[in-house]
N, C-alpha and C. Protein backbone atom coordinates (compact mmCIF):
# COMPACT_ATOMS: atom_id res chain seq x y z
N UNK A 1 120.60 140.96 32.03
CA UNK A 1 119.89 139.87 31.41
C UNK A 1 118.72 139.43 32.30
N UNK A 2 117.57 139.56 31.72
CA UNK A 2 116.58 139.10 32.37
C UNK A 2 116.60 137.26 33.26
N UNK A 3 116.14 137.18 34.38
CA UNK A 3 115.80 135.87 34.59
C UNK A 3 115.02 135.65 35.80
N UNK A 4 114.64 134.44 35.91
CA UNK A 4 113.35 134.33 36.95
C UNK A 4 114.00 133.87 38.41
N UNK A 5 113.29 134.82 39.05
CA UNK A 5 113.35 134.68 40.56
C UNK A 5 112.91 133.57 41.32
N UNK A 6 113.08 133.19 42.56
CA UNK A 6 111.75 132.52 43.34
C UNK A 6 111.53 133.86 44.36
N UNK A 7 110.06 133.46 44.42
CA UNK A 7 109.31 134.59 45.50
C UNK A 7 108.60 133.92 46.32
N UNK A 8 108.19 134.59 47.36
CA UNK A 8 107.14 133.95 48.46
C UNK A 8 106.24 134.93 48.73
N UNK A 9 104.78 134.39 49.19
CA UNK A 9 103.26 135.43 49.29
C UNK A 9 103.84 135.56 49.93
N UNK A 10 103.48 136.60 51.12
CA UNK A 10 103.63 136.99 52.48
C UNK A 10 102.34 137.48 53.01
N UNK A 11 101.62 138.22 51.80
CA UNK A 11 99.99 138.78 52.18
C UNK A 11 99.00 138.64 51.17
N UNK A 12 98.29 138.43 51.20
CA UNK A 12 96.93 138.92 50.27
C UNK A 12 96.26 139.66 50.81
N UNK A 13 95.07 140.05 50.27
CA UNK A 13 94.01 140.89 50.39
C UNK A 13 92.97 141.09 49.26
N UNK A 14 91.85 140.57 49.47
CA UNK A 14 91.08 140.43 48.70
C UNK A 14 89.89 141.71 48.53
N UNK A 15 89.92 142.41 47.77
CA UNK A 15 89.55 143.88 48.01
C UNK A 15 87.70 143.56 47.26
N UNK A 16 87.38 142.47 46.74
CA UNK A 16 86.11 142.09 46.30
C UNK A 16 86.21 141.18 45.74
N UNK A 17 85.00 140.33 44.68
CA UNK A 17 85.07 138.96 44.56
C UNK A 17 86.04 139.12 43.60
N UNK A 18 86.64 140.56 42.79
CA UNK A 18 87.02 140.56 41.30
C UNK A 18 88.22 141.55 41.43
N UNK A 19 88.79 141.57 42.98
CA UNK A 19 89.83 142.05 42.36
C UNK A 19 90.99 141.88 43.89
N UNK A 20 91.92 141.85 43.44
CA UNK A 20 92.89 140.92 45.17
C UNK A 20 94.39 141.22 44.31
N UNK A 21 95.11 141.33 45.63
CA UNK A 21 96.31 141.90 45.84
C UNK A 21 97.62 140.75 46.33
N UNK A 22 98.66 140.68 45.87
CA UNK A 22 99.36 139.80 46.30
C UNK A 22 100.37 140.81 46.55
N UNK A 23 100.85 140.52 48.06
CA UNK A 23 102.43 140.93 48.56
C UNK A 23 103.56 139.69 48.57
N UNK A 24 104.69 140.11 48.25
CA UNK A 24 105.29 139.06 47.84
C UNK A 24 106.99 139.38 48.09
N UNK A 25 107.65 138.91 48.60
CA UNK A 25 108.99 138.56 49.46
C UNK A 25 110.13 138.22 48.36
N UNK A 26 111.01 138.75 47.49
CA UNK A 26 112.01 138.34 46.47
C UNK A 26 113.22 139.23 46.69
N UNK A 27 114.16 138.47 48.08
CA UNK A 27 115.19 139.13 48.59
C UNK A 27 116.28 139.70 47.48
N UNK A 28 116.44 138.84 46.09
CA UNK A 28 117.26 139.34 44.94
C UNK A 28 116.54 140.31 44.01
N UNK A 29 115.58 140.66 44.10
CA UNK A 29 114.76 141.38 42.89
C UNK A 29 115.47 142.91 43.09
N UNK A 30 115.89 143.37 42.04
CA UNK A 30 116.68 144.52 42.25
C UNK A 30 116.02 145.55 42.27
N UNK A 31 116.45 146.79 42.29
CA UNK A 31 115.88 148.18 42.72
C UNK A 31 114.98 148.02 41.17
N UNK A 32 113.75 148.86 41.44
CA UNK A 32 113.30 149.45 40.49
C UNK A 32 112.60 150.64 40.56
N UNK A 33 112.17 151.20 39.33
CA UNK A 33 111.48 152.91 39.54
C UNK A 33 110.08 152.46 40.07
N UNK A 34 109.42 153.48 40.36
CA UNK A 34 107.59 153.53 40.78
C UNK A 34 107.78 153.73 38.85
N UNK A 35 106.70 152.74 38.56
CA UNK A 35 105.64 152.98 37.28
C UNK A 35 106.41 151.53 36.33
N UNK A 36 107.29 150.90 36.73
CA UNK A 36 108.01 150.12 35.94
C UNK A 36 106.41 148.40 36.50
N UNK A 37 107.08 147.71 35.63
CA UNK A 37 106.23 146.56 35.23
C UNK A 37 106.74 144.97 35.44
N UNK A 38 106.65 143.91 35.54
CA UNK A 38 107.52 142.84 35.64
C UNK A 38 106.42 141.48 34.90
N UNK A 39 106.91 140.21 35.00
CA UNK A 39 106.45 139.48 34.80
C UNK A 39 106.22 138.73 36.27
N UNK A 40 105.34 138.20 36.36
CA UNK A 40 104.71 137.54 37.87
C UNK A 40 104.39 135.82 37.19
N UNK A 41 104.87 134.55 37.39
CA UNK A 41 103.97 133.39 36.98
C UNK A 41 103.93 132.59 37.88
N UNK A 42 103.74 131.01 37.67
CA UNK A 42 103.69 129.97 38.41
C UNK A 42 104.21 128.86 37.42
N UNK A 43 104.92 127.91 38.33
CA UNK A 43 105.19 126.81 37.56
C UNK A 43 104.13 125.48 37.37
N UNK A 44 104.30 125.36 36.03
CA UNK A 44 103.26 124.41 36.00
C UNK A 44 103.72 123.86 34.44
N UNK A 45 103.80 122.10 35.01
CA UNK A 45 104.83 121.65 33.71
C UNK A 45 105.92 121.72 32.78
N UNK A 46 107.12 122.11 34.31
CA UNK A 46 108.50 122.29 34.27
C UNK A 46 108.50 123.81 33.13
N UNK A 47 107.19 124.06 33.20
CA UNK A 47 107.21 125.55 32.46
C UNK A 47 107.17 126.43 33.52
N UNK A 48 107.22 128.01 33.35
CA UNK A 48 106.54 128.62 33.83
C UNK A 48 105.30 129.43 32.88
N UNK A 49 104.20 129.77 33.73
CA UNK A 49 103.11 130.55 33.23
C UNK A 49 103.37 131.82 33.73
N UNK A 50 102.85 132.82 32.85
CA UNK A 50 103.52 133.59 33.08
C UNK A 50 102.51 134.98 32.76
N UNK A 51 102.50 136.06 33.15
CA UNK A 51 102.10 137.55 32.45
C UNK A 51 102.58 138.98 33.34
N UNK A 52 102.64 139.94 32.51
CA UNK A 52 102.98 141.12 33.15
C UNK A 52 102.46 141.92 33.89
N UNK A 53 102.89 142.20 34.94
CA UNK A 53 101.67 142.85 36.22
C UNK A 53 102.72 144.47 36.11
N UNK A 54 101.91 145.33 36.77
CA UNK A 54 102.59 146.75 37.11
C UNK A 54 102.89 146.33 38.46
N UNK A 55 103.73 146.46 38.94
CA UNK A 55 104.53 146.65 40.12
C UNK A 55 104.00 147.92 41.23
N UNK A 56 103.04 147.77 42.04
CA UNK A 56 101.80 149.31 42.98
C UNK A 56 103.00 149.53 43.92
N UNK A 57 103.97 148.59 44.39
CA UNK A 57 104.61 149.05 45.51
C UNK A 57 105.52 149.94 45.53
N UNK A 58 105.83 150.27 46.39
CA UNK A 58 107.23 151.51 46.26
C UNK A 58 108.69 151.04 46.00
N UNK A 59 109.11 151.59 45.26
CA UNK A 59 110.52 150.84 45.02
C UNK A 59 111.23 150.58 46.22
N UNK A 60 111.09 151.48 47.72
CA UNK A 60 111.43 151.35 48.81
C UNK A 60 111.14 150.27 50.05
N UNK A 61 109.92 150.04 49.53
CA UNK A 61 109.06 148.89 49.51
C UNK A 61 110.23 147.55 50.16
N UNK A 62 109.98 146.94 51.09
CA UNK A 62 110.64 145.14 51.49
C UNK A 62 110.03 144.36 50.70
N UNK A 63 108.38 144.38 49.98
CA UNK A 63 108.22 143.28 49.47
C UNK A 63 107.53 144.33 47.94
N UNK A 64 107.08 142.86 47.32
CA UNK A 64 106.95 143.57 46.08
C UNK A 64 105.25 143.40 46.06
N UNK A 65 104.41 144.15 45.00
CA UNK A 65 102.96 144.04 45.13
C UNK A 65 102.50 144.37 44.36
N UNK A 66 101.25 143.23 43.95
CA UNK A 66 100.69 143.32 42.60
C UNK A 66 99.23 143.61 42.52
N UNK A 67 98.28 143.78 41.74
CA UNK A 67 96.82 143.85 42.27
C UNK A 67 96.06 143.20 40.73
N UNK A 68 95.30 141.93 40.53
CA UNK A 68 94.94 141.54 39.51
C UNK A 68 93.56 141.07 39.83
N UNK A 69 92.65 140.84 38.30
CA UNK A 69 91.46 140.43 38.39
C UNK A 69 91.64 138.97 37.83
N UNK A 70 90.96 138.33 38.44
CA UNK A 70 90.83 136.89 38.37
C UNK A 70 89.99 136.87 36.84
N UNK A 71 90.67 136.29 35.30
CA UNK A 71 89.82 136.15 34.55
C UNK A 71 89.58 135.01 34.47
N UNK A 72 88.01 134.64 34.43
CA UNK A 72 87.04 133.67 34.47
C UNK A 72 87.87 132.12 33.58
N UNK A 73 88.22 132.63 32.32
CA UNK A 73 89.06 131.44 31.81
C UNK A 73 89.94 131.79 31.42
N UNK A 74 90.91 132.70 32.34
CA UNK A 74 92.56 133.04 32.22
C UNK A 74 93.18 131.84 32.44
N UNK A 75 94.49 132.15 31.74
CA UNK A 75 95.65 130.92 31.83
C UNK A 75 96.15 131.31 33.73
N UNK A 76 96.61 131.64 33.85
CA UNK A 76 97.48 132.11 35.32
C UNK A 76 96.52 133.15 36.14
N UNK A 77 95.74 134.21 35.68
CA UNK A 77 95.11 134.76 37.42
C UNK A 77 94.26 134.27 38.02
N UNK A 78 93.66 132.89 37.44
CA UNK A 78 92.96 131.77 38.34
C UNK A 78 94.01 131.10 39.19
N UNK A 79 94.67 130.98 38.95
CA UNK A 79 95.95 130.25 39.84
C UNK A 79 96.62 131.36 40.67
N UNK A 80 96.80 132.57 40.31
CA UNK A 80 97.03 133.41 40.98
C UNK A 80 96.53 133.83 42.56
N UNK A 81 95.06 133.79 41.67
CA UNK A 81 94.00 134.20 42.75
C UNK A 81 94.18 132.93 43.94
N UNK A 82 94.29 132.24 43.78
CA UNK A 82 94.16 130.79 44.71
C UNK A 82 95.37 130.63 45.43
N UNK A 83 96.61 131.71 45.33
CA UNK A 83 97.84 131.74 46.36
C UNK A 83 97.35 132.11 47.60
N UNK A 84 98.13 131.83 48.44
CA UNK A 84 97.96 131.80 50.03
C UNK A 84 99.34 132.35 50.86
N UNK A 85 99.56 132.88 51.58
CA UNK A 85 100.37 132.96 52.34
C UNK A 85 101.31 131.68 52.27
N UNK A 86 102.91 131.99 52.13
CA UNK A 86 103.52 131.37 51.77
C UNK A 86 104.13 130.04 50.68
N UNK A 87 103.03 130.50 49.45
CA UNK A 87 103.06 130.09 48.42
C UNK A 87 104.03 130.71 47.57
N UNK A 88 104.99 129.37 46.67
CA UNK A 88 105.19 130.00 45.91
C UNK A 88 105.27 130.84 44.70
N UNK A 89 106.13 131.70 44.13
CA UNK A 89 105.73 132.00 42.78
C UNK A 89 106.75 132.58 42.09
N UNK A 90 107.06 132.90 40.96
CA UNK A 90 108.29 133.53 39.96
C UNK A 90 108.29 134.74 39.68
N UNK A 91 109.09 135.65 39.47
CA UNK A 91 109.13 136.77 39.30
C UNK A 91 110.17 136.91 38.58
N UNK A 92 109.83 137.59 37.27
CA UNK A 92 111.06 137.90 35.96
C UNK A 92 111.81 139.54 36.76
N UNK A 93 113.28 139.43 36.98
CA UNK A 93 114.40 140.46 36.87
C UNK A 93 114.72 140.52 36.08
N UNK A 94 115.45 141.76 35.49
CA UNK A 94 114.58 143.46 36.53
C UNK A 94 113.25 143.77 36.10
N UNK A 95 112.72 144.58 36.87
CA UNK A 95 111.74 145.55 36.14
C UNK A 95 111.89 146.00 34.94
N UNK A 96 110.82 146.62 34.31
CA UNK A 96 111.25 147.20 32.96
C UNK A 96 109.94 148.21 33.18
N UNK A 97 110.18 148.93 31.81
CA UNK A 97 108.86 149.79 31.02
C UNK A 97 109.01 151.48 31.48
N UNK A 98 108.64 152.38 30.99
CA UNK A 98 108.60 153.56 30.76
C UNK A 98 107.72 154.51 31.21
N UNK A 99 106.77 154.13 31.70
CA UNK A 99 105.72 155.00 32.66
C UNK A 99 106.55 155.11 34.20
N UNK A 100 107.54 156.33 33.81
CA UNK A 100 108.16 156.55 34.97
C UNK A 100 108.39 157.86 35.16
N UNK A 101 108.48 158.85 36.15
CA UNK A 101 108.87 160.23 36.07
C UNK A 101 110.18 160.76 35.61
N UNK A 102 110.90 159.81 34.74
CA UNK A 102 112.00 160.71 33.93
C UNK A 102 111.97 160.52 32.71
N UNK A 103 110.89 159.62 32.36
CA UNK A 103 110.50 160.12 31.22
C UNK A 103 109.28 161.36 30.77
N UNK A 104 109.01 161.61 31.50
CA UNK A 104 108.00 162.84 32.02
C UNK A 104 108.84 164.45 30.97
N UNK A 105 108.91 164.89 30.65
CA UNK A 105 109.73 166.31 29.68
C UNK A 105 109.32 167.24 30.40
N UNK A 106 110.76 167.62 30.69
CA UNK A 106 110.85 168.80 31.43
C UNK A 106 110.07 170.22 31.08
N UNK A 107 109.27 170.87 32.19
CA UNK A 107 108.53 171.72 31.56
C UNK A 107 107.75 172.32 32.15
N UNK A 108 106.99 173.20 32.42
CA UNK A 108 106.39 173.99 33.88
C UNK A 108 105.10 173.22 33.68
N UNK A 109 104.06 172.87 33.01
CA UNK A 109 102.79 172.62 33.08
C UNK A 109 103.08 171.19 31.63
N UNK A 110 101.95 170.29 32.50
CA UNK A 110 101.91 168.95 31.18
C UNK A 110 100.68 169.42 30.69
N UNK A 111 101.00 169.41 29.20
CA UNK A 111 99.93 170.23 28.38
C UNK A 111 99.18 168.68 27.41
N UNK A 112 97.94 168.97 26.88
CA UNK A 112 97.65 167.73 26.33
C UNK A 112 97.82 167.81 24.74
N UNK A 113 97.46 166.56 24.27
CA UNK A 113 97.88 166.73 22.68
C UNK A 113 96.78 166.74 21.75
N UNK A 114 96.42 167.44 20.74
CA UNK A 114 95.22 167.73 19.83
C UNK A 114 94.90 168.72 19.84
């Protein structure tokens, strides 16, 4: 059953004005595959805000890591963008989604379609 974590920044990195990386610390967040997806938000008015990021880090990975563009009049990656080292933030368990290598079909060469 899905439910929300607490997490902590641990790093950023701001790779240009339009695009920045959050590393992020969620000692319960369970194993997941490389290519799976999560929800990332912030609380704001006993809600949370909320949207789905791809998960860049390695499932082996200690912390977890996201990479988003700040939209100009987004609900949450303006608030995103403005985390800091040791800020907090939410993270929906488990991972999910299907861009993963076992869903990949077994087969000597990936051929295209058309």
């Amino acid at each position: 059953m899905a439910q929300w974590l607490d997490a902590t920044v641990v790093s950023r990195t701001d790779w240009n004005d339009h695009l920045f990386s959050l590393r992020f610390s969620c000692a319960d967040f369970p194993q997941f595959k490389a290519g799976q997806f999560t929800k990332v938000g912030v609380e704001q008015d006993d809600k949370i805000l909320s949207r789905p990021y791809s998960l860049v880090s390695g499932p082996d990975d200690k912390e977890l890591e996201i990479i988003a563009v700040p939209v100009e009049d987004g609900l949450l990656s303006p608030k995103l963008h403005k985390l800091q080292i040791d800020d907090s933030l939410k993270i929906m368990s488990p991972a999910t989604g299907f861009l993963i290598l076992d869903e990949v079909p077994k087969s000597r060469d990936l051929e295209t379609c058309g």
